[in-house]
C-alpha atoms as a PDB file:
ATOM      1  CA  UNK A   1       0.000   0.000   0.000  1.00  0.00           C
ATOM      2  CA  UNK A   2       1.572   3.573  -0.789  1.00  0.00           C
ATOM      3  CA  UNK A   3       1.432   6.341   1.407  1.00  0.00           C
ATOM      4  CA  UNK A   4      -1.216   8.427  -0.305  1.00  0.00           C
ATOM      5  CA  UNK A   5      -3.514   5.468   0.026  1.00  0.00           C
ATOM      6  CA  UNK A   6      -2.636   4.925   3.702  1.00  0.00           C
ATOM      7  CA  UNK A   7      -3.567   8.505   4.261  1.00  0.00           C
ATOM      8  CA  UNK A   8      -6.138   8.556   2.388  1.00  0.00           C
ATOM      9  CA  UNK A   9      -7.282   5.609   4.263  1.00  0.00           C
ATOM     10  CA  UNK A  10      -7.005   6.738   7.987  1.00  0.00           C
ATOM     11  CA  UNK A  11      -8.279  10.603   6.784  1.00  0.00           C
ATOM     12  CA  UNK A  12     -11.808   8.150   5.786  1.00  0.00           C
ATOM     13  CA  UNK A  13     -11.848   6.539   9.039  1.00  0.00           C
ATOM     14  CA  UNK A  14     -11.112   9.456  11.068  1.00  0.00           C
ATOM     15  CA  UNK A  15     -13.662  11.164   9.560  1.00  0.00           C
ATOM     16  CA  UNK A  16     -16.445   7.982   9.910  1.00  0.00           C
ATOM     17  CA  UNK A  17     -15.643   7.966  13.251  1.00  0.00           C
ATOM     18  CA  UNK A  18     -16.479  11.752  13.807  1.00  0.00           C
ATOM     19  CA  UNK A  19     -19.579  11.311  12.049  1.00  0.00           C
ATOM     20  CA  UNK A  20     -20.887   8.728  14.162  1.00  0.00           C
ATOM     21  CA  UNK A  21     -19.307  10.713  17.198  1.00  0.00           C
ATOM     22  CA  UNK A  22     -21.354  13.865  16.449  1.00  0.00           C
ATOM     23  CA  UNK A  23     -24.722  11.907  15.146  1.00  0.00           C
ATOM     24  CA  UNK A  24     -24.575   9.908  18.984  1.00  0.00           C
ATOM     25  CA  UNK A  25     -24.489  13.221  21.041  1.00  0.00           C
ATOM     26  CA  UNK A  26     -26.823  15.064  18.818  1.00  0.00           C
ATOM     27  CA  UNK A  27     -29.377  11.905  19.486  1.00  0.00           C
ATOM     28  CA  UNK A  28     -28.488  12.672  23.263  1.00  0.00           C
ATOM     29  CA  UNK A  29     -29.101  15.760  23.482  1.00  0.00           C
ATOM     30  CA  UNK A  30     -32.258  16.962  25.344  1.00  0.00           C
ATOM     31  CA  UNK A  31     -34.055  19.870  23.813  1.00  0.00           C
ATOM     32  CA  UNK A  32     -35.224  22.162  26.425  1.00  0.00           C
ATOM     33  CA  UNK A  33     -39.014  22.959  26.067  1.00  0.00           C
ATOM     34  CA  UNK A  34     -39.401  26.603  26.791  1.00  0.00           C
ATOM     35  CA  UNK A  35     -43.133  27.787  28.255  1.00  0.00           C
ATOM     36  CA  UNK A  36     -44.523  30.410  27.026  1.00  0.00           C
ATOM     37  CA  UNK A  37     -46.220  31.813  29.969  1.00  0.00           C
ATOM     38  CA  UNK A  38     -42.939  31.748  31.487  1.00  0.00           C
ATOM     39  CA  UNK A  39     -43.627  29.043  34.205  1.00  0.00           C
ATOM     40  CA  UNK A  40     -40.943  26.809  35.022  1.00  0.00           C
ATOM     41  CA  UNK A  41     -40.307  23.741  37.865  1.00  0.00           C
ATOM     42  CA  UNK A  42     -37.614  24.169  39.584  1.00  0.00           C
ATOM     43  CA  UNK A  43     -36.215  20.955  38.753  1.00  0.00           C
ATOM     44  CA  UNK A  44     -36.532  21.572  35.299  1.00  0.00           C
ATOM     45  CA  UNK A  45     -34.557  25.011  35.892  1.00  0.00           C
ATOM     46  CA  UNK A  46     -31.697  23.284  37.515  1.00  0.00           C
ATOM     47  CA  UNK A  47     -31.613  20.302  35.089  1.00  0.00           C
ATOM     48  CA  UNK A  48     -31.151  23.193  32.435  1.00  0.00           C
ATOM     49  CA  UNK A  49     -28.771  24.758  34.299  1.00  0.00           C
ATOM     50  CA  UNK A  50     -26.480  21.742  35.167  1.00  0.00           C
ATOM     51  CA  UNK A  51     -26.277  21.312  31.209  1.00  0.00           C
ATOM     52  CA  UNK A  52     -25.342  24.656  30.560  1.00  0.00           C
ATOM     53  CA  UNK A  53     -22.403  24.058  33.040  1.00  0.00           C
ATOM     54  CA  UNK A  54     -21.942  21.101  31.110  1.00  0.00           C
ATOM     55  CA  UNK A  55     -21.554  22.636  28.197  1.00  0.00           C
ATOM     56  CA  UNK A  56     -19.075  25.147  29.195  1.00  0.00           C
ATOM     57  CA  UNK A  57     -16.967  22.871  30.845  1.00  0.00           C
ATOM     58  CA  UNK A  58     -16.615  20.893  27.330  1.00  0.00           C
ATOM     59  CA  UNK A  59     -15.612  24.679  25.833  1.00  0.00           C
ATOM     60  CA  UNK A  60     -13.384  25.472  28.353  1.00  0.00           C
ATOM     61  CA  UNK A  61     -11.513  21.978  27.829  1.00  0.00           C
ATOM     62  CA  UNK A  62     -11.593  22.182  24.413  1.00  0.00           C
ATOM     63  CA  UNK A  63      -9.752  26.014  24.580  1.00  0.00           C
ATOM     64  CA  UNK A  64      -7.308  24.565  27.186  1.00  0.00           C
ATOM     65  CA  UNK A  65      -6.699  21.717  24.746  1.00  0.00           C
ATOM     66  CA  UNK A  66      -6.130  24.076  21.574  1.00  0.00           C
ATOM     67  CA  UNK A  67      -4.968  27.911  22.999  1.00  0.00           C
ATOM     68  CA  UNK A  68      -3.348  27.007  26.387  1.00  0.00           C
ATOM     69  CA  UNK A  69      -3.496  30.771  27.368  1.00  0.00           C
ATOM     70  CA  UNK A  70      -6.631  31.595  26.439  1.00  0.00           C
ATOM     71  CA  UNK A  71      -7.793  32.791  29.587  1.00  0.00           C
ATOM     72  CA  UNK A  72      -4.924  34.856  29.844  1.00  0.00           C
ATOM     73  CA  UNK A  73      -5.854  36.699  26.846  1.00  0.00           C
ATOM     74  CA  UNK A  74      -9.505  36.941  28.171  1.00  0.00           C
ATOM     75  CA  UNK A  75      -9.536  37.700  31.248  1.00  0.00           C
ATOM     76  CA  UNK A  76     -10.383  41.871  31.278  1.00  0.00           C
ATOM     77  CA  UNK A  77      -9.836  42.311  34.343  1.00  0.00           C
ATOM     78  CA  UNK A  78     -12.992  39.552  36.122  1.00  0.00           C
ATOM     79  CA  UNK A  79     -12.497  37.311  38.543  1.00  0.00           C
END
């Protein structure tokens, strides 16, 4: 096997693998189901909240991962 074809080859797979990746957590996601009238449980307000944290905790791991001193850069002066 040349190396265009063994690149080409793990380039397809990565990219399968991705695809699956993102179709699984899309599938888990939970839609939040916003009221009109404005009424909300309180259970259903912290469930919403702890995904939000969620959610930000992915971002802020992903930032670490990719621009180490991103907070650095950021920070404008809050604690």
């Amino acid at each position: 096997m040349g190396v265009l074809e063994f690149i080409t080859s793990i380039v397809a797979m990565a990219l399968g693998a991705i695809t699956i990746w993102i179709l699984l957590l899309r599938k888990g996601r939970r839609r939040a189901n916003i009221d009109p009238s404005g009424s909300y449980d309180m259970s259903e307000l912290s469930r919403m909240a702890e995904s939000l944290r969620d959610r930000i905790d992915v971002l802020e791991s992903i930032l670490d991962a990719e621009v180490p001193d991103w907070r650095e850069q950021n920070d404008h002066g809050a604690a």
